[in-house]
Protein backbone atom coordinates (compact mmCIF):
# COMPACT_ATOMS: atom_id res chain seq x y z
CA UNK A 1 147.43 91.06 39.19
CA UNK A 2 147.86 93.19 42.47
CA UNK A 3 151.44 93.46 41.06
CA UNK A 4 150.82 94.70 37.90
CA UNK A 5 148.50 97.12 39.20
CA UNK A 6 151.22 98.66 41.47
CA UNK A 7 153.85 98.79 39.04
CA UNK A 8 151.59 100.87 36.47
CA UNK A 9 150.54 103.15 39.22
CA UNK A 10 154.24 103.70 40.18
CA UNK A 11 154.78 103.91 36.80
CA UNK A 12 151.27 107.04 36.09
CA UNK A 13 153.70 108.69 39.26
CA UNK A 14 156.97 108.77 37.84
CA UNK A 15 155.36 110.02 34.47
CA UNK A 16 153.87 112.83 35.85
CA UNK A 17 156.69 113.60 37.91
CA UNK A 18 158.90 113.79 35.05
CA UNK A 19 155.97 115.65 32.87
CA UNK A 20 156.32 118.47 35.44
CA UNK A 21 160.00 118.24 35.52
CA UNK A 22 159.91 119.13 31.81
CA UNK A 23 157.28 121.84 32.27
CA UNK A 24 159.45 123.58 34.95
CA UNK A 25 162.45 123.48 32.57
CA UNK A 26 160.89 124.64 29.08
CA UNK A 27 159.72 127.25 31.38
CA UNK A 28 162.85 128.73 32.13
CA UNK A 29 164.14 130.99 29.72
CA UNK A 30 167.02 129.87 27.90
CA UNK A 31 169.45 132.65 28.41
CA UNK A 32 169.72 131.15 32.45
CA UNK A 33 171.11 127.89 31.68
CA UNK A 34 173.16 129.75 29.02
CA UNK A 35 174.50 132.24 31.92
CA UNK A 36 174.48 129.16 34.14
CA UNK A 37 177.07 127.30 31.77
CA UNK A 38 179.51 130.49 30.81
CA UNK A 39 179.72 131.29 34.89
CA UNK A 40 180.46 127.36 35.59
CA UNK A 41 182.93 127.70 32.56
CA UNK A 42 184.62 130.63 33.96
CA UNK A 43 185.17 129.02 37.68
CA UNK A 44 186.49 126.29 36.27
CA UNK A 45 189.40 128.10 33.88
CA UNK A 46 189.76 130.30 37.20
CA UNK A 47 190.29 127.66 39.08
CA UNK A 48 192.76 125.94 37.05
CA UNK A 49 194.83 129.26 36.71
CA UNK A 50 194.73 129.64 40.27
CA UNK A 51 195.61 126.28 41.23
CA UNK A 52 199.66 125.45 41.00
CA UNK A 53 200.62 123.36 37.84
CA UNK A 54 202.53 120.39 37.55
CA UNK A 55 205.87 121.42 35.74
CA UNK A 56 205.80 120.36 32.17
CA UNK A 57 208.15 117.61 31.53
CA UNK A 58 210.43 118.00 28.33
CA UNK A 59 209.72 116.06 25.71
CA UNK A 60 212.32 113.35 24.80
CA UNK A 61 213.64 113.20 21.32
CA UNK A 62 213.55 109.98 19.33
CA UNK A 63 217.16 110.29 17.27
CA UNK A 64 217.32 108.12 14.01
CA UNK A 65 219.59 105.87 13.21
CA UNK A 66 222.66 107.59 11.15
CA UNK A 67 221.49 106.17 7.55
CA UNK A 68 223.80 104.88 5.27
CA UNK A 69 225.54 106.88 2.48
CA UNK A 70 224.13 105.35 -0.30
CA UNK A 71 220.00 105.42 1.01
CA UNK A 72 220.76 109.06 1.67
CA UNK A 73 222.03 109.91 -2.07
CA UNK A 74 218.86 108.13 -2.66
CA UNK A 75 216.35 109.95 -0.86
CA UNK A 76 218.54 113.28 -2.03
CA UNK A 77 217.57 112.60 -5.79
CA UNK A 78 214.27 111.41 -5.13
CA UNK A 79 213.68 114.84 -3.43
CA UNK A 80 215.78 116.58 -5.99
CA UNK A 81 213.17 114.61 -9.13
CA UNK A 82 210.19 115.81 -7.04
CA UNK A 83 210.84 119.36 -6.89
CA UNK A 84 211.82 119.61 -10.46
CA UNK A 85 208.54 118.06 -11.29
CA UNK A 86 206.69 120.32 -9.30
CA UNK A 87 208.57 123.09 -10.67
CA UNK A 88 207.60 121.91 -13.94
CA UNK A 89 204.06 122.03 -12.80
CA UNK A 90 204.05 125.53 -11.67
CA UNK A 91 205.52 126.71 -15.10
CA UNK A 92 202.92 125.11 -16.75
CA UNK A 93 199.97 126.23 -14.78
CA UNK A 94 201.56 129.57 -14.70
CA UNK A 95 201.31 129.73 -18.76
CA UNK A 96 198.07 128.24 -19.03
């Protein structure tokens, strides 16, 4: 019983603690945190521009496979029936 006595006064303390925690910060008006989090914002980009950069590494390109003649007259008419459908499309939206 002792126990549970000490753990709910602990527990009346840290309530009240935190109770005037939150009454110290609603207090405060909002435009200070708001300064507070541009000035940390702009120490931070300072610092990175101030600080020397690793060097970028190039990106590596990923070449495909040559394809063979006959998938590649394949693809071209594919891509040659698509734009003549969309083509067709634009006509007729452009006379309705």
């Amino acid at each position: 019983m002792d126990d549970l006595q000490a753990l709910v006064s602990q527990l009346i303390k840290e309530n009240q603690q935190l109770k005037r925690q939150l009454d110290r910060q609603s207090s405060k008006p909002a435009t200070e945190t708001v300064d507070a989090k541009v000035l940390v914002g702009l120490a931070r980009k300072l610092e990175r521009a101030l600080t020397p950069s690793k060097p970028v590494r190039a990106v590596k390109v990923i070449r495909r496979r040559p394809v063979s003649p006959e998938v590649a007259e394949r693809r071209r008419q594919a891509l040659a029936k698509a734009r003549a459908v969309r083509a067709e499309k634009r006509a007729a939206a452009a006379q309705a």
